[in-house]
N, C-alpha and C. Protein backbone atom coordinates (compact mmCIF):
# COMPACT_ATOMS: atom_id res chain seq x y z
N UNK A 1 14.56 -7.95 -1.36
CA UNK A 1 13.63 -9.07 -1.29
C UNK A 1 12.40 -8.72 -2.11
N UNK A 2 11.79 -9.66 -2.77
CA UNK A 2 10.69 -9.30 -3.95
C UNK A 2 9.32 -10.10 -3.13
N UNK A 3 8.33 -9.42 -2.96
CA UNK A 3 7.12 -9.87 -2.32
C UNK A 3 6.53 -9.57 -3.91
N UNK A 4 5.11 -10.59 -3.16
CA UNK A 4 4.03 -10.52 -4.51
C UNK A 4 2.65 -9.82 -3.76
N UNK A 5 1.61 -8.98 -3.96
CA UNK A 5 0.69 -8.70 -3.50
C UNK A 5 -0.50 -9.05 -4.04
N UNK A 6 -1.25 -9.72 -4.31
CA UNK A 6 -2.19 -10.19 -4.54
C UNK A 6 -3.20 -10.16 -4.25
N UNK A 7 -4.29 -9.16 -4.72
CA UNK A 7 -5.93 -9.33 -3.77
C UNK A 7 -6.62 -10.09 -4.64
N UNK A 8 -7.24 -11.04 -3.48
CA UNK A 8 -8.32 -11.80 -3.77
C UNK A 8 -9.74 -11.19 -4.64
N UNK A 9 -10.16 -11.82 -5.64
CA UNK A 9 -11.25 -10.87 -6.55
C UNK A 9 -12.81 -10.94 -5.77
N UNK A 10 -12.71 -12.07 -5.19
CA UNK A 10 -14.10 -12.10 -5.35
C UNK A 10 -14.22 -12.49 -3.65
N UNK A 11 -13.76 -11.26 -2.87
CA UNK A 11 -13.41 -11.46 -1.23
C UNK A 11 -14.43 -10.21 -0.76
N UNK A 12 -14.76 -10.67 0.44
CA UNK A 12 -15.88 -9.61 1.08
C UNK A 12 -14.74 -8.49 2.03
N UNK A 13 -14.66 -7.48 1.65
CA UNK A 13 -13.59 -6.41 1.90
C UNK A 13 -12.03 -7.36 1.55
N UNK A 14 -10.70 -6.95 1.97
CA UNK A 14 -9.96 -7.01 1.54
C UNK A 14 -9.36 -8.27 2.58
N UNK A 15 -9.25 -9.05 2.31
CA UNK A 15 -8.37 -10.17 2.60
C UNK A 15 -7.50 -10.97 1.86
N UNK A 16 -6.35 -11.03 1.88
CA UNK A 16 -5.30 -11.79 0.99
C UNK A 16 -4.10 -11.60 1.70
N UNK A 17 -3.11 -13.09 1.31
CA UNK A 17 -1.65 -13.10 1.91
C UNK A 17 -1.10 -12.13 1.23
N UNK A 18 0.16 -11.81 1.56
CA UNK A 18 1.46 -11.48 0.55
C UNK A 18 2.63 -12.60 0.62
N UNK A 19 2.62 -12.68 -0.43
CA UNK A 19 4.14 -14.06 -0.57
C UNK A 19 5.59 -13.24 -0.64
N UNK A 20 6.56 -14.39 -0.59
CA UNK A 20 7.82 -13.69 -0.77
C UNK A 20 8.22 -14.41 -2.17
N UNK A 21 9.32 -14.41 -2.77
CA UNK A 21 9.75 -14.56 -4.47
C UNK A 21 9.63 -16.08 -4.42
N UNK A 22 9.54 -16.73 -2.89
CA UNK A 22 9.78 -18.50 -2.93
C UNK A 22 8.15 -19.00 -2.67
N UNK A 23 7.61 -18.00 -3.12
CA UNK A 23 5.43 -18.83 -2.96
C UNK A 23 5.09 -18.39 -1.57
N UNK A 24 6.14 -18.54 -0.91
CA UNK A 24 5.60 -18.77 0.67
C UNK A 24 4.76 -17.86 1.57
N UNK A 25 4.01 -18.26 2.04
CA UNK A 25 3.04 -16.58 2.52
C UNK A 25 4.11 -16.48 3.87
N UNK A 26 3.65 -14.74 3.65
CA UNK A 26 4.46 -14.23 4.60
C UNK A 26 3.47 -13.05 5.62
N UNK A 27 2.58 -12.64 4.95
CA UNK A 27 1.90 -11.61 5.69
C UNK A 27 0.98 -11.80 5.05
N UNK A 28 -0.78 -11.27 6.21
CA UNK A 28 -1.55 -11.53 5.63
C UNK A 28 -2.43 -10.11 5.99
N UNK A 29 -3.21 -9.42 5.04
CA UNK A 29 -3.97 -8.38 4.99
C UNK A 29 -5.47 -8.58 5.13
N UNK A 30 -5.78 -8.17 6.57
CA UNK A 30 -7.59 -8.03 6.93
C UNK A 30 -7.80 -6.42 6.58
N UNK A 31 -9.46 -6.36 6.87
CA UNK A 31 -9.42 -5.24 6.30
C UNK A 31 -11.34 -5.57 7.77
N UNK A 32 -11.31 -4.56 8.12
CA UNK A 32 -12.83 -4.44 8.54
C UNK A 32 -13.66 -3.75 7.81
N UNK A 33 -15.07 -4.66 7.54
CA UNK A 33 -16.34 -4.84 6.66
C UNK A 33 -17.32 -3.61 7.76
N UNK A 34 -17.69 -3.23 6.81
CA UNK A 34 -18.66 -2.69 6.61
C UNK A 34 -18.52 -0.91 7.98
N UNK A 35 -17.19 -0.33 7.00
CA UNK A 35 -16.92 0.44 8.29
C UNK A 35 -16.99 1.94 7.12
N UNK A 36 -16.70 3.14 7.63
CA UNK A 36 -16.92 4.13 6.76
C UNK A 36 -15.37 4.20 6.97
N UNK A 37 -14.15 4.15 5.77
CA UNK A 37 -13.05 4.71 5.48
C UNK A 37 -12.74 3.06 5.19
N UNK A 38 -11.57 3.36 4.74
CA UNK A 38 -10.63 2.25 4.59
C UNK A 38 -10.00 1.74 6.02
N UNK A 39 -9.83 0.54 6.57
CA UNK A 39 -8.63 -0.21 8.14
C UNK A 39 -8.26 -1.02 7.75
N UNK A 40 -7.73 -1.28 7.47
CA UNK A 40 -6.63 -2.87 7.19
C UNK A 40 -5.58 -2.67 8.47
N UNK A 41 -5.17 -4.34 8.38
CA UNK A 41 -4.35 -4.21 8.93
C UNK A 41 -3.07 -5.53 8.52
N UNK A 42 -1.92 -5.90 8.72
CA UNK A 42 -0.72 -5.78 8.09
C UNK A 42 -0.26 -6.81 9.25
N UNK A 43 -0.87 -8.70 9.59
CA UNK A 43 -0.33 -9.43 10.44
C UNK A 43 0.57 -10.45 9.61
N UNK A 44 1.51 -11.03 10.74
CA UNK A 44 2.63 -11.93 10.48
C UNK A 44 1.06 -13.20 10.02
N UNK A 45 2.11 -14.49 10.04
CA UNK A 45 0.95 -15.92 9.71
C UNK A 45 0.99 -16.31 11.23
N UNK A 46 1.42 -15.56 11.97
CA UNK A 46 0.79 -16.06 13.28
C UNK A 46 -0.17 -15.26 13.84
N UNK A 47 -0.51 -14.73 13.43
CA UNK A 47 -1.60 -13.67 13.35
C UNK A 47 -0.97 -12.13 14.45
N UNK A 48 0.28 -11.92 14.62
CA UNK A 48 0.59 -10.73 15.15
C UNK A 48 0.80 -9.40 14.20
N UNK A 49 -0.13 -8.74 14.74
CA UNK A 49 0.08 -7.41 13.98
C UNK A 49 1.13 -6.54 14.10
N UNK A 50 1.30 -6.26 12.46
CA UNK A 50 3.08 -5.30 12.23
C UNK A 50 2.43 -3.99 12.25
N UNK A 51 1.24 -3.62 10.84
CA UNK A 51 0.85 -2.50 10.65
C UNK A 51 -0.64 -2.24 10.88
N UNK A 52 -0.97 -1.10 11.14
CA UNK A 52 -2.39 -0.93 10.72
C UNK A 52 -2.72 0.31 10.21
N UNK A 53 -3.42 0.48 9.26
CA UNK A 53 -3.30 1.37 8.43
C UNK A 53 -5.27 2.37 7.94
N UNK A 54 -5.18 3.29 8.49
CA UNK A 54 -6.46 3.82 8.15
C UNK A 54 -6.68 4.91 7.86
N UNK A 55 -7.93 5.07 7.02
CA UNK A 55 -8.50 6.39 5.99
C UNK A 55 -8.85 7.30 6.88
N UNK A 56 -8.15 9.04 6.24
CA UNK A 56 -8.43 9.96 7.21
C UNK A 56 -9.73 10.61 6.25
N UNK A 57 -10.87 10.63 6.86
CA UNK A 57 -11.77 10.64 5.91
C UNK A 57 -12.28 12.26 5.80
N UNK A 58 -13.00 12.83 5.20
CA UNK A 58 -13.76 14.35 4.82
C UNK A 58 -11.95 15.46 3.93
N UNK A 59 -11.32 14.45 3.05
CA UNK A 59 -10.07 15.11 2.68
C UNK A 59 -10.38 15.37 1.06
N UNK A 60 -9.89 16.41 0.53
CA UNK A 60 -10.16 16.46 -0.48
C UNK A 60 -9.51 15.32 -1.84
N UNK A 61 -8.03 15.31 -1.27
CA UNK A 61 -7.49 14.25 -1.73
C UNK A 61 -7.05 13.00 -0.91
N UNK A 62 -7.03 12.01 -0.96
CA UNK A 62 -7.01 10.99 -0.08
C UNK A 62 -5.71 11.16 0.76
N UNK A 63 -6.23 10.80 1.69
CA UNK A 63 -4.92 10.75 2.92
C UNK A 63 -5.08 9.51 3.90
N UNK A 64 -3.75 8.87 4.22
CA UNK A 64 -4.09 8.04 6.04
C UNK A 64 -2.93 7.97 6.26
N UNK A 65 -3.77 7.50 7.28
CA UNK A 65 -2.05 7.05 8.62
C UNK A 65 -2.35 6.10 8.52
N UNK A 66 -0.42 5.53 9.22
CA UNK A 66 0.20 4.21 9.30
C UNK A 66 -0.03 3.81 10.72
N UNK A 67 0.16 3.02 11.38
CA UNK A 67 -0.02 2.91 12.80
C UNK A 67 0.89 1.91 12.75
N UNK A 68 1.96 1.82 14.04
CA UNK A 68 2.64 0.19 14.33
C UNK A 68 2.23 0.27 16.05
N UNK A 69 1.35 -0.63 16.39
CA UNK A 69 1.21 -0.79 17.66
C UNK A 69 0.02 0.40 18.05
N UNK A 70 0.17 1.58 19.05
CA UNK A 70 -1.17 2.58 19.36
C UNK A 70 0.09 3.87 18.64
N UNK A 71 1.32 3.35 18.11
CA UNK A 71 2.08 4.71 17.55
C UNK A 71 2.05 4.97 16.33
N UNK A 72 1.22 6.27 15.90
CA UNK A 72 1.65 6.87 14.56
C UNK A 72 2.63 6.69 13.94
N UNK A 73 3.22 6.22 12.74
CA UNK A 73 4.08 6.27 12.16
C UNK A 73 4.26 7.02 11.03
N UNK A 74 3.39 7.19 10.58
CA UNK A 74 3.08 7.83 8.90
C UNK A 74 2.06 8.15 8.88
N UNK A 75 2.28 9.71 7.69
CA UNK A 75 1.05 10.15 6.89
C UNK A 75 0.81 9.95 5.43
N UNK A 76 0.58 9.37 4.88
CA UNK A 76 0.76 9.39 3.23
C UNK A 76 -0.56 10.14 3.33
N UNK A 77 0.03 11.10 1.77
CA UNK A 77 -1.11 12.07 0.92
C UNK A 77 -0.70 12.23 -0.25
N UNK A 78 -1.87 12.15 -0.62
CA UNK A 78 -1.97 11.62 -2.57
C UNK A 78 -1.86 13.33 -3.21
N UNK A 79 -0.77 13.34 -3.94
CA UNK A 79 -0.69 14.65 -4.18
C UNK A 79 -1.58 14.89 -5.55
N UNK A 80 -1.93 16.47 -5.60
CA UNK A 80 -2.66 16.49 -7.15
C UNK A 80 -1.78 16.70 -8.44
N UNK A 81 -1.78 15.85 -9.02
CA UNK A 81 -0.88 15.85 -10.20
C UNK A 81 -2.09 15.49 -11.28
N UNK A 82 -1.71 15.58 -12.93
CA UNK A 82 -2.14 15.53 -13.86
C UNK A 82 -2.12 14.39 -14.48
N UNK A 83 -0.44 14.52 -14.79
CA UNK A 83 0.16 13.34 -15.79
C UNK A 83 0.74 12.18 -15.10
N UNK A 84 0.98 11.75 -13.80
CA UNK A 84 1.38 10.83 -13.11
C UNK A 84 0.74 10.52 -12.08
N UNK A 85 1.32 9.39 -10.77
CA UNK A 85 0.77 9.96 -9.78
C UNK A 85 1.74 9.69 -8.45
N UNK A 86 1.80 10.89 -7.51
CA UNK A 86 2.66 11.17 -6.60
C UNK A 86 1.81 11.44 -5.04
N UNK A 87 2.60 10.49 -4.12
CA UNK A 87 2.20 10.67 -2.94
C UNK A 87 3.57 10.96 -1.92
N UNK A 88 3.21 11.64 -1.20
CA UNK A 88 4.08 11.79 -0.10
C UNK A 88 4.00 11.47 1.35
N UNK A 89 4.70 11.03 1.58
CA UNK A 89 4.75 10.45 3.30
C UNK A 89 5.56 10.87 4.16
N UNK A 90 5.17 11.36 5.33
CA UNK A 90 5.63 11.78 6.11
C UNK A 90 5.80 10.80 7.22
N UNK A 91 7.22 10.20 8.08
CA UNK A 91 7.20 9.04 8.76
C UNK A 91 7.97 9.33 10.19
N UNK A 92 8.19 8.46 11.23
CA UNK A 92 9.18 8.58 12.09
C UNK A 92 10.57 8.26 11.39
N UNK A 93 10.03 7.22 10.41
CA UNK A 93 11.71 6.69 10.09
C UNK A 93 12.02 7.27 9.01
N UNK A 94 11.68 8.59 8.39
CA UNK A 94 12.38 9.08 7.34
C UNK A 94 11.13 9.46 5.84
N UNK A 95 11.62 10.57 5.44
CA UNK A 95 10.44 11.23 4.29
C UNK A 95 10.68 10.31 3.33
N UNK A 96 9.40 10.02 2.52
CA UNK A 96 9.52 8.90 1.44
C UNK A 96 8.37 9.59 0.48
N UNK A 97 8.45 9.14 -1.13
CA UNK A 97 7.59 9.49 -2.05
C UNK A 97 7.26 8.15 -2.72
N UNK A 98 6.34 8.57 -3.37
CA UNK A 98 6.22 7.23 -4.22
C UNK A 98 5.56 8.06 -5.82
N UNK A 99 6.19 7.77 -6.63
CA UNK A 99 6.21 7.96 -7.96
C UNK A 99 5.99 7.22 -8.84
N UNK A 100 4.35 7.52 -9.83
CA UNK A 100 4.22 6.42 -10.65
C UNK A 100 4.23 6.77 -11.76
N UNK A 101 3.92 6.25 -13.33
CA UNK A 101 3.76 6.76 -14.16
C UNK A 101 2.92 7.14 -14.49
N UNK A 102 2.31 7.80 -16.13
CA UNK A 102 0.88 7.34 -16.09
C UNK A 102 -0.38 7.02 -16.31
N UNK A 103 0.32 5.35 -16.78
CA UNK A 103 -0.21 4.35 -16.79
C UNK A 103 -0.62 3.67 -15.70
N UNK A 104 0.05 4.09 -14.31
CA UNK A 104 -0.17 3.52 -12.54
C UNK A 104 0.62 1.91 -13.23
N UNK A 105 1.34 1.68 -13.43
CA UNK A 105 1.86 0.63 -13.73
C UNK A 105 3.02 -0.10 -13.01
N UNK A 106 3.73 1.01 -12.79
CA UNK A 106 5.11 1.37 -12.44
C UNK A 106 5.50 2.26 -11.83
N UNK A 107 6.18 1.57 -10.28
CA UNK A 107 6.09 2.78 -8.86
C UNK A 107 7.52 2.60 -8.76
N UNK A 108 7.91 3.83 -7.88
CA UNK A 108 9.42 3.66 -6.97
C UNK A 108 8.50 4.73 -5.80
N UNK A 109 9.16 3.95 -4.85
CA UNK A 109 9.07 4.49 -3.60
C UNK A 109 10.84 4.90 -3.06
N UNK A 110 10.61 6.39 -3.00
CA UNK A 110 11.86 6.95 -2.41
C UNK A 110 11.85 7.65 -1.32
N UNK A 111 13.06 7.02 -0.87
CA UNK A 111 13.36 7.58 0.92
C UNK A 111 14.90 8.65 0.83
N UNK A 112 13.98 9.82 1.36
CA UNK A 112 15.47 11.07 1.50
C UNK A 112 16.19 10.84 -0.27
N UNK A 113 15.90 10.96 -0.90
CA UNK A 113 16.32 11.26 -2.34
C UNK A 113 16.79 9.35 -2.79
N UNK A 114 16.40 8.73 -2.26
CA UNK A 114 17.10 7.18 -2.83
C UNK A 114 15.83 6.14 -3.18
N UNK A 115 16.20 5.31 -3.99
CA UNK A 115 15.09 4.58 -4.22
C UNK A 115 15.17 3.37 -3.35
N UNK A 116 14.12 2.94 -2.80
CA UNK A 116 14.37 1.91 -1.59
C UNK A 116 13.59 0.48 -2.24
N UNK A 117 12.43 1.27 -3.17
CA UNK A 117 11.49 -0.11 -3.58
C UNK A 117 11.25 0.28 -4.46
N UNK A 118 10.76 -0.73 -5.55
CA UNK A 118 10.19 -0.62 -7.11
C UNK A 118 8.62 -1.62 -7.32
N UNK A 119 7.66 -1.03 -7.41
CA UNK A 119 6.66 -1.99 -7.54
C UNK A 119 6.42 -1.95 -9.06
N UNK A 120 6.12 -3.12 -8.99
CA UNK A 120 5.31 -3.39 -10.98
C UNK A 120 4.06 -3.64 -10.83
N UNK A 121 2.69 -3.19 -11.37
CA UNK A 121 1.52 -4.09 -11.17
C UNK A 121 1.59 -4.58 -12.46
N UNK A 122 0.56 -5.70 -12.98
CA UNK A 122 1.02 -6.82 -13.49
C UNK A 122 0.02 -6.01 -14.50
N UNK A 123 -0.17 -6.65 -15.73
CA UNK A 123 -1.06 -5.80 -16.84
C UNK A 123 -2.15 -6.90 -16.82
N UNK A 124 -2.04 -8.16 -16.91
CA UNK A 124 -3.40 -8.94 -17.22
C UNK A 124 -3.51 -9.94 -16.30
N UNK A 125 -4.14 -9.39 -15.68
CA UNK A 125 -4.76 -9.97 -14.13
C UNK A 125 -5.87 -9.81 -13.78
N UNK A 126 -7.01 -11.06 -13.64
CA UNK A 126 -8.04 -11.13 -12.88
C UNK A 126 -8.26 -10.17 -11.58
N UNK A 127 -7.09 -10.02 -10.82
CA UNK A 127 -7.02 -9.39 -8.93
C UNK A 127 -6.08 -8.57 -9.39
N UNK A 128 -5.76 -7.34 -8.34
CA UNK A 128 -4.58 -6.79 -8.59
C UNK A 128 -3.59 -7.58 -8.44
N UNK A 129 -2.59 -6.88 -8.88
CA UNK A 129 -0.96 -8.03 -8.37
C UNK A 129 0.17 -7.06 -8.76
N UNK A 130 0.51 -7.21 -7.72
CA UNK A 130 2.07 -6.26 -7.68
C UNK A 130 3.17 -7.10 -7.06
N UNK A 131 4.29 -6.80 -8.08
CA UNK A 131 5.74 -7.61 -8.11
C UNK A 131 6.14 -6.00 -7.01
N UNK A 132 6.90 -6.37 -5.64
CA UNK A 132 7.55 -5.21 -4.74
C UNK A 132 8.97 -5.25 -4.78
N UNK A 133 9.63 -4.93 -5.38
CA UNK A 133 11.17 -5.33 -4.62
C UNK A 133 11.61 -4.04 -3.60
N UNK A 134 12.18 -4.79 -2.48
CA UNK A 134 12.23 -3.73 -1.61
C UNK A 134 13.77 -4.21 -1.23
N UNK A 135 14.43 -2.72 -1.00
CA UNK A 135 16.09 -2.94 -0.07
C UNK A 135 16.44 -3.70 1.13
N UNK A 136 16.74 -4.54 1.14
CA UNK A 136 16.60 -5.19 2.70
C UNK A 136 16.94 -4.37 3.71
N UNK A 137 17.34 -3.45 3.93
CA UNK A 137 17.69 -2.48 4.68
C UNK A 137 16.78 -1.61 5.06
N UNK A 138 15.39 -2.18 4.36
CA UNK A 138 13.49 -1.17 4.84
C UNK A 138 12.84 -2.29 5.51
N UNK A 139 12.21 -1.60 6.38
CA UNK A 139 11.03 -2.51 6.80
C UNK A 139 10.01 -2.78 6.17
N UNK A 140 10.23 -4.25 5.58
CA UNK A 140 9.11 -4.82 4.72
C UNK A 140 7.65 -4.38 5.10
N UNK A 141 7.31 -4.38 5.99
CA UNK A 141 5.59 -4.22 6.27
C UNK A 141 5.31 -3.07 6.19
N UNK A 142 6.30 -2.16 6.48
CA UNK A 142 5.70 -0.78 6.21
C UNK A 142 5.84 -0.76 4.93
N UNK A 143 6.27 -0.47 3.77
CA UNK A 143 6.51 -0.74 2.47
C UNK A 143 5.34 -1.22 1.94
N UNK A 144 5.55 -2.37 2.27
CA UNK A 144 3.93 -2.71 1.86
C UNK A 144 2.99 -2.39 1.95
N UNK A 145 2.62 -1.46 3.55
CA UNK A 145 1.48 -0.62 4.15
C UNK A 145 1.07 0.46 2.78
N UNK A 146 2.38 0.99 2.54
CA UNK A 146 2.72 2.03 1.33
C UNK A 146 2.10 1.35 -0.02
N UNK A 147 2.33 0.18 -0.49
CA UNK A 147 1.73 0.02 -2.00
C UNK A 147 0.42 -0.82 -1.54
N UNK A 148 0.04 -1.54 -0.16
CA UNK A 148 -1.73 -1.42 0.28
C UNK A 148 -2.44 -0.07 -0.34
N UNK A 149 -1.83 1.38 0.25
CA UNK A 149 -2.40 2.58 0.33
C UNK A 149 -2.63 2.84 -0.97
N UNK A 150 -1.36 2.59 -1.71
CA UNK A 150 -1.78 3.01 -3.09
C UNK A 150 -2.40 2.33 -3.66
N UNK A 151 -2.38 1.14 -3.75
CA UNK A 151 -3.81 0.32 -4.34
C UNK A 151 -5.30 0.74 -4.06
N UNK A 152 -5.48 0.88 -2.81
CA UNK A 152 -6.85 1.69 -2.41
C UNK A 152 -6.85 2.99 -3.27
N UNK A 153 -6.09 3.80 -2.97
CA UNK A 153 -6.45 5.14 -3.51
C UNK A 153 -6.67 5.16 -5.00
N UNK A 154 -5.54 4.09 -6.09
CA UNK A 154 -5.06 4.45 -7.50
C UNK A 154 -6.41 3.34 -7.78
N UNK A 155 -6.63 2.24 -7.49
CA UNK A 155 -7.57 1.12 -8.24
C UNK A 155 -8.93 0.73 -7.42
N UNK A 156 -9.22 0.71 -5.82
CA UNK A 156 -10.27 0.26 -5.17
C UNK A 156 -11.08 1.66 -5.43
N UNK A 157 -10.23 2.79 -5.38
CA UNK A 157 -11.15 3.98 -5.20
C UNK A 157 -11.72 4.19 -6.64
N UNK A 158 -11.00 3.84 -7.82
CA UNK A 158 -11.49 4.07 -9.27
C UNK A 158 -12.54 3.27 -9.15
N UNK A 159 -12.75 1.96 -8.77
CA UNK A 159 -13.87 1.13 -9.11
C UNK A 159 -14.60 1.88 -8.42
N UNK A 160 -14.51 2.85 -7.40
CA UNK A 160 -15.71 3.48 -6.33
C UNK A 160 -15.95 4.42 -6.91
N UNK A 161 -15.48 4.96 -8.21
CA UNK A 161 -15.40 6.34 -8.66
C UNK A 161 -15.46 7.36 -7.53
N UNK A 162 -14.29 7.45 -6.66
CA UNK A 162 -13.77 8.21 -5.75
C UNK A 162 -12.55 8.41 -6.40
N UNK A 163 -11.92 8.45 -7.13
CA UNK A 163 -10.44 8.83 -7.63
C UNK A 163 -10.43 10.12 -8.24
N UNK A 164 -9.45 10.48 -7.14
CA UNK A 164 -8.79 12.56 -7.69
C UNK A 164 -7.60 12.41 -8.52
């Protein structure tokens, strides 16, 4: 299934839907203002929350957890690399990486040696925007939790000149 991610440009912290390949919103991303770290969080359009996702802060390279409900699910950590960029996650449901180029253009997110999702961000865009295709056989929201994270770390944190 191919979601679109889309942040709003000119939004006070992070609020925007995610659509699926047919327009239709499907999930929508809050984020709480005026807090020290990154919180978002990852609700259906009925407003029930799938994910929530927050900055583990005083790290040398960026790190957070996933949350579904009051349970940990994941750790993603932005590894130090040169020429690309690589994060690793540690989950209940299985080890996953995400591998970009680097240009940050072009991701795969892999679970136990397989590729599960492919993100594209778009080259000429006002907002970010990322094309996701994900295996139907993953849980969409976490996935997404995953290219949220990397957007903060690879593009919100560059504009903050916080990027390792």
């Amino acid at each position: 299934m191919i979601y679109i991610v889309r942040e709003k440009i000119f939004s006070i912290g992070d609020k925007f839907t995610i659509k699926n390949s047919n327009g239709e919103d499907v999930f929508q991303v809050t984020s709480k203002v005026l807090t020290i770290g990154d919180k978002l969080r990852i609700l259906d359009m009925q407003g029930r929350e799938h994910i929530y996702i927050e900055q583990k802060l005083l790290k040398f390279l960026p790190q957070y957890n996933i949350f579904q409900g009051d349970n940990l699910i994941a750790g993603v950590k932005k590894k130090l690399t040169f020429f690309n960029h690589k994060f690793v996650i540690e989950s209940v449901i299985g080890d996953y990486e995400i591998e970009g180029n680097v240009l940050a253009h072009d991701f795969s997110i892999i679970k136990n040696g397989h590729q599960v999702a492919r993100i594209k961000k778009a080259w000429l865009s006002l907002a970010d925007c990322y094309e996701v295709d994900i295996e139907s056989f993953e849980n969409p929201a976490f996935i997404l939790a995953l290219v949220i994270v990397l957007d903060q770390v690879i593009y919100d944190d560059k504009n903050n000149n916080n990027n390792r």
